[in-house]
Protein backbone atom coordinates (compact mmCIF):
# COMPACT_ATOMS: atom_id res chain seq x y z
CA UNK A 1 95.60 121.32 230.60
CA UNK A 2 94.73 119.06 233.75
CA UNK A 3 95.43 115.88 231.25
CA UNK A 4 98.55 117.00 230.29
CA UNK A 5 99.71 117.69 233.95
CA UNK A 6 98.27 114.03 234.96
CA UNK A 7 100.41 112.72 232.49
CA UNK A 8 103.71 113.83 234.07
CA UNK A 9 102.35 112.98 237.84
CA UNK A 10 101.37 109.30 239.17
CA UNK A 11 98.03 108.08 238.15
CA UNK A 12 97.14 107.31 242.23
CA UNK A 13 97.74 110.85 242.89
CA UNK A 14 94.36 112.82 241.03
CA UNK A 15 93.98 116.35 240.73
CA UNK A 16 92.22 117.95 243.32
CA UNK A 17 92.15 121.39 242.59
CA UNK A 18 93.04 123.41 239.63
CA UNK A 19 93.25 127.54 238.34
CA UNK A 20 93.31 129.20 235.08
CA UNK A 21 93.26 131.76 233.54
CA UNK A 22 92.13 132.60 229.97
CA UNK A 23 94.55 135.05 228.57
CA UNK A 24 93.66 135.19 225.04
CA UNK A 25 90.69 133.95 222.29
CA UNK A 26 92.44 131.06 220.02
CA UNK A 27 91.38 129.02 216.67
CA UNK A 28 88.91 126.51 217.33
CA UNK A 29 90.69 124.81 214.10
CA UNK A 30 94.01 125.62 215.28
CA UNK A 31 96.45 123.09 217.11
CA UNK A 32 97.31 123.54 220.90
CA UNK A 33 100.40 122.79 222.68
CA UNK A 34 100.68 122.54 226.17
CA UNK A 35 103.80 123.17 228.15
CA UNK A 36 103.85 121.06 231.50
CA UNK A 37 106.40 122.46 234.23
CA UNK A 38 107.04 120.33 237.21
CA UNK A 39 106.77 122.88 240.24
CA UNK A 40 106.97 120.05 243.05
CA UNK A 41 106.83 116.12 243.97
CA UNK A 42 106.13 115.92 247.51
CA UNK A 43 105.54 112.78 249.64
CA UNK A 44 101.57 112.97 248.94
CA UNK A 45 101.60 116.29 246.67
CA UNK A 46 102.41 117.22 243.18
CA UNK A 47 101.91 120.49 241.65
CA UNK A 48 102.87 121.75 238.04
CA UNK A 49 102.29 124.57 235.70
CA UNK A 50 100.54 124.19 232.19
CA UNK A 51 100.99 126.60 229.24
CA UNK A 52 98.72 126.36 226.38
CA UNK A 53 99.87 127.67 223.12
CA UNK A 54 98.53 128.18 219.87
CA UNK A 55 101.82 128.83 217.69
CA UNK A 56 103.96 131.54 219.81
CA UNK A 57 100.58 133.00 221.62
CA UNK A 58 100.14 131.90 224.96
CA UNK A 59 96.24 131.59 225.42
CA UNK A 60 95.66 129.64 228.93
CA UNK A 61 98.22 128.73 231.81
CA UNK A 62 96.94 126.82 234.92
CA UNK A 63 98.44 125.95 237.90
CA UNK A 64 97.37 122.70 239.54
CA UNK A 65 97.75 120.53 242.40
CA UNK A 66 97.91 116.39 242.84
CA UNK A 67 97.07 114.44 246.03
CA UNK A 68 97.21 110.72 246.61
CA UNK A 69 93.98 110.39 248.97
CA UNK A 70 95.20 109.05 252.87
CA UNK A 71 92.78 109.11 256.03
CA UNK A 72 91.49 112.08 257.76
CA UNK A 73 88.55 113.63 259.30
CA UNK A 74 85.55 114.01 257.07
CA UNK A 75 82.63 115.72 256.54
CA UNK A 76 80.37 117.84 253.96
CA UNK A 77 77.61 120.15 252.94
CA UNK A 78 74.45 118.49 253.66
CA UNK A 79 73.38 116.14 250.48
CA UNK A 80 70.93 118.51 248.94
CA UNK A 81 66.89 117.50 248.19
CA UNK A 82 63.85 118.16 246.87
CA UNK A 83 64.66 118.59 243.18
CA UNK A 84 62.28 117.04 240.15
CA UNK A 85 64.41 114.05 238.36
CA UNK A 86 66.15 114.98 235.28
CA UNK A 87 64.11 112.48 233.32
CA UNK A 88 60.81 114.81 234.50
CA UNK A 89 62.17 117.87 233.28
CA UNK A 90 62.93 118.92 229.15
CA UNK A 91 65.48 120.72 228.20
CA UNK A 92 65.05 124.41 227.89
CA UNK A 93 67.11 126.88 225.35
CA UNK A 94 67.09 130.88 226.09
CA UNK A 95 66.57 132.82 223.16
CA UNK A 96 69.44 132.46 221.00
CA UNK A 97 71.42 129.88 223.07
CA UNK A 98 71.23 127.48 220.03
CA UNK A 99 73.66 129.63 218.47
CA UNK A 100 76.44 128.63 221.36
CA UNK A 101 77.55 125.10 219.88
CA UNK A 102 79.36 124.06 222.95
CA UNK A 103 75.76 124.09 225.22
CA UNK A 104 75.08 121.36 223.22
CA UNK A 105 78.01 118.92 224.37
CA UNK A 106 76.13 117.61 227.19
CA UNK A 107 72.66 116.27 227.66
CA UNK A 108 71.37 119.00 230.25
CA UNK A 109 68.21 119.86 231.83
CA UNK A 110 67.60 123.32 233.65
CA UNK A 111 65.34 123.16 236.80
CA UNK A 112 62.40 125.60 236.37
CA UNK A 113 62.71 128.35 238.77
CA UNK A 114 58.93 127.05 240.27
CA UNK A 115 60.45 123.54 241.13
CA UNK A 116 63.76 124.64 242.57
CA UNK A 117 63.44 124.10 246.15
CA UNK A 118 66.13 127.32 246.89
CA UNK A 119 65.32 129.43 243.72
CA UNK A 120 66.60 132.96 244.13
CA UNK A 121 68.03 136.05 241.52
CA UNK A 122 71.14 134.84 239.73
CA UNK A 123 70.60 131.31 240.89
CA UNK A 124 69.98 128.65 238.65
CA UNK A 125 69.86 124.56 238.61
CA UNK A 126 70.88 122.13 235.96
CA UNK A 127 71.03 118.63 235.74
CA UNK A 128 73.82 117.26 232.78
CA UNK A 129 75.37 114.08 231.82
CA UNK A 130 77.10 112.70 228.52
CA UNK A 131 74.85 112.10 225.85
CA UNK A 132 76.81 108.14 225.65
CA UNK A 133 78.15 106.10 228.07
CA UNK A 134 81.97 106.82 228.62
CA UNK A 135 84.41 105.08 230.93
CA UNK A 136 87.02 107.72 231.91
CA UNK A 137 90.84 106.19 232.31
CA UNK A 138 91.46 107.71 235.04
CA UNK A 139 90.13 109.72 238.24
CA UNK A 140 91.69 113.28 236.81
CA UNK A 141 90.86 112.43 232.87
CA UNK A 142 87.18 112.23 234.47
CA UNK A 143 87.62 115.52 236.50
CA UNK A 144 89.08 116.94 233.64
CA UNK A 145 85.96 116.64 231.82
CA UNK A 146 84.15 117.70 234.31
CA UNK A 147 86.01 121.24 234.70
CA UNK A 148 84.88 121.70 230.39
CA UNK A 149 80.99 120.52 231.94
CA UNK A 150 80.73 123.40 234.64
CA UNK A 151 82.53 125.98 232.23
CA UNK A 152 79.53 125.69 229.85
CA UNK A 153 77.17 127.92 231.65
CA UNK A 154 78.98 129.03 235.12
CA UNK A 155 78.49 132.93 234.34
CA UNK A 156 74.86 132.36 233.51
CA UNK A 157 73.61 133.32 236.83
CA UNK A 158 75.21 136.91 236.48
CA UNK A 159 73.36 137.96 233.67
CA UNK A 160 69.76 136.19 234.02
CA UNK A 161 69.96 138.43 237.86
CA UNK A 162 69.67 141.42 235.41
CA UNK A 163 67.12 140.22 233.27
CA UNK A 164 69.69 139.08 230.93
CA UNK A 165 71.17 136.77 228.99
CA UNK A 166 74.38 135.47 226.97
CA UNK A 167 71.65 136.27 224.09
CA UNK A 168 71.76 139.84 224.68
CA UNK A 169 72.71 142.28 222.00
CA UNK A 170 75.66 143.81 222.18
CA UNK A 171 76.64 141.29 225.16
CA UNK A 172 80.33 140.66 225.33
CA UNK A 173 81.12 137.66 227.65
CA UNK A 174 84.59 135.75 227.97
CA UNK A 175 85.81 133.60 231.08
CA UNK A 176 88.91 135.42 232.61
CA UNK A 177 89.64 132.83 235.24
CA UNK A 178 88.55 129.72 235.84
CA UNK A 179 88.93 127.56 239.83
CA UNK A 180 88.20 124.08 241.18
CA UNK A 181 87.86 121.94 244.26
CA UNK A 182 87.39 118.00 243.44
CA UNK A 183 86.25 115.79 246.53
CA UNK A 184 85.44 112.58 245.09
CA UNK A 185 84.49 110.54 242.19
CA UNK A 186 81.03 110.41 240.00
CA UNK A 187 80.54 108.95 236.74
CA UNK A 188 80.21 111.37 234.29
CA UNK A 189 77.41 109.49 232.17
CA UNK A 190 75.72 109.43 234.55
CA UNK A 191 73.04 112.49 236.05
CA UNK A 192 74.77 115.49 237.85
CA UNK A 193 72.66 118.40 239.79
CA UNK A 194 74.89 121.48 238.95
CA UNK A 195 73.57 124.53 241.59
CA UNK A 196 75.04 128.50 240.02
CA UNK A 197 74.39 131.61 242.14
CA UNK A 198 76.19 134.56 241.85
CA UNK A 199 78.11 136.29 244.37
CA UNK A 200 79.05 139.86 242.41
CA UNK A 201 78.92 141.82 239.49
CA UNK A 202 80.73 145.10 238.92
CA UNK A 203 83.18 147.18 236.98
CA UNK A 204 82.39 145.24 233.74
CA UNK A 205 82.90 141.78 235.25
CA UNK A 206 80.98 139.08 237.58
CA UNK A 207 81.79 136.67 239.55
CA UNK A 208 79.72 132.82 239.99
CA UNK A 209 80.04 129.97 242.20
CA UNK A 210 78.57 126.09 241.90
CA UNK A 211 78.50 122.94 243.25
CA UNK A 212 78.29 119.87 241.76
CA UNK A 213 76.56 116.81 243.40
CA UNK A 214 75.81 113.58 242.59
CA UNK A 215 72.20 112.32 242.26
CA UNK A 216 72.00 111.42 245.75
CA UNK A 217 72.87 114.95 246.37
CA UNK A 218 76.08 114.60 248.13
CA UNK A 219 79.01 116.93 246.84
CA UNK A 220 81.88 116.50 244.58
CA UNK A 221 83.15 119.57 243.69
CA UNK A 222 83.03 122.81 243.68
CA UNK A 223 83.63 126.00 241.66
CA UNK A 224 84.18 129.94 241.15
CA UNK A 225 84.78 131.49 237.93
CA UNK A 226 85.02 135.35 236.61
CA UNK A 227 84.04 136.77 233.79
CA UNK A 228 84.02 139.87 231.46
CA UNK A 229 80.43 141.12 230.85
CA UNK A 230 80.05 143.81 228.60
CA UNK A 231 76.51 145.52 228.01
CA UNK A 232 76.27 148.40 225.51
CA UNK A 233 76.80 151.55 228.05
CA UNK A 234 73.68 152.78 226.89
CA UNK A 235 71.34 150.07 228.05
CA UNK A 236 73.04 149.84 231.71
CA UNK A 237 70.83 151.92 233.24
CA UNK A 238 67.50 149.91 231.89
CA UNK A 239 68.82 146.42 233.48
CA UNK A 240 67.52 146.00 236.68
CA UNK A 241 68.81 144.23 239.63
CA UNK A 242 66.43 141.46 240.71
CA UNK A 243 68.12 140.54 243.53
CA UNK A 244 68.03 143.45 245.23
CA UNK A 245 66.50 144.63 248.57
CA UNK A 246 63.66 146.67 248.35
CA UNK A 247 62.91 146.71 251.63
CA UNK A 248 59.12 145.53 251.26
């Protein structure tokens, strides 16, 4: 959706923010049209309106904005530290997770709880890059990719503060909505910390945040995404919240 909206806006004006909103389950096989609609061209802004179809049912629409970088003031998060290098770490699976084909798009590493230097309930650490090189055309086709990378395991967090996860049975989980902020450029081959933590959970859905920094730890993007999390009624009571204040 964010390519085809770059293709109707100038390529020295990137995205820099996008939200969606996943309306219905499509064909993996099946053919998808999207349906740009130019909202506005400003002197630095753009913003437009994608559609994605699958015959007659509309499954996503987005809405996303365009800005040609100019000066201003600046500043950041602090660069984050203190995590092992992704070549020290292997790759870890939860039980099950081999089953979810689209994990395996990326090369990615999950911190260990013991060597994350802020590990909490419903947090979690991953490092991820392409498994080959690529050379992304432009600034949004690479941010584009990079809003598929942080959609792989965003809602994680929610369910792993329960004692859960997407392997649980009788676990229904679907992304309802989907929100980015990009700040600057990183290759996408190359290593990328991704921090989760979750901020709610309630009423059959949760809600996630991340950031995404480069390996020198400074930031370039972040994210918030919701999602429907559905555990069989009768096991709601037996998942604990390990988060929670016990007031030892």
């Amino acid at each position: 959706a964010i390519l085809a909206a770059a293709h109707t806006v100038p390529e020295e004006r990137p995205v820099h923010s996008m939200h969606g909103y996943f309306l219905r389950t499509g064909d993996v096989d099946g053919e998808l049209i999207y349906r740009v609609r130019e909202l506005r061209d400003g002197r630095s802004f753009s913003s437009r309106q994608v559609e994605a179809y699958q015959g007659t049912r509309l499954l996503f629409t987005m809405t996303a904005s365009f800005h040609a970088p100019e000066p201003g003031i600046e500043h950041a998060l602090p660069a984050v530290t203190g995590f092992p290098d992704p070549e020290t770490i292997e790759h870890f699976s939860y039980e099950g997770e081999r089953r979810l084909a689209h994990r395996m798009l990326l090369d990615t590493r999950r911190v260990p709880p013991s060597l994350d230097p802020g590990a909490a309930a419903g947090r979690q650490a991953m490092w991820f890059r392409t498994w080959e090189p690529v050379s992304a055309p432009t600034a949004s086709a690479n941010r584009a990719a990079l809003s598929v990378a942080t959609d792989i395991a965003l809602l994680e967090p929610v369910v792993l503060r329960h004692g859960a996860t997407f392997a649980y049975p009788g676990l229904r989980a679907a992304s309802l909505d989907h929100a980015m902020w990009f700040f600057d450029e990183a290759p996408f081959d190359e290593w990328m910390l991704f921090l989760q933590e979750t901020t709610w959970a309630g009423h059959g859905r949760g809600v996630a945040r991340g950031t995404i920094h480069r390996r020198d730890g400074s930031l370039v993007a972040i994210v918030q995404q919701e999602g429907i999390l559905r555990f069989p009624v009768e096991d709601l009571a037996r998942l604990p919240d390990l988060g929670a204040d016990t007031g030892a």
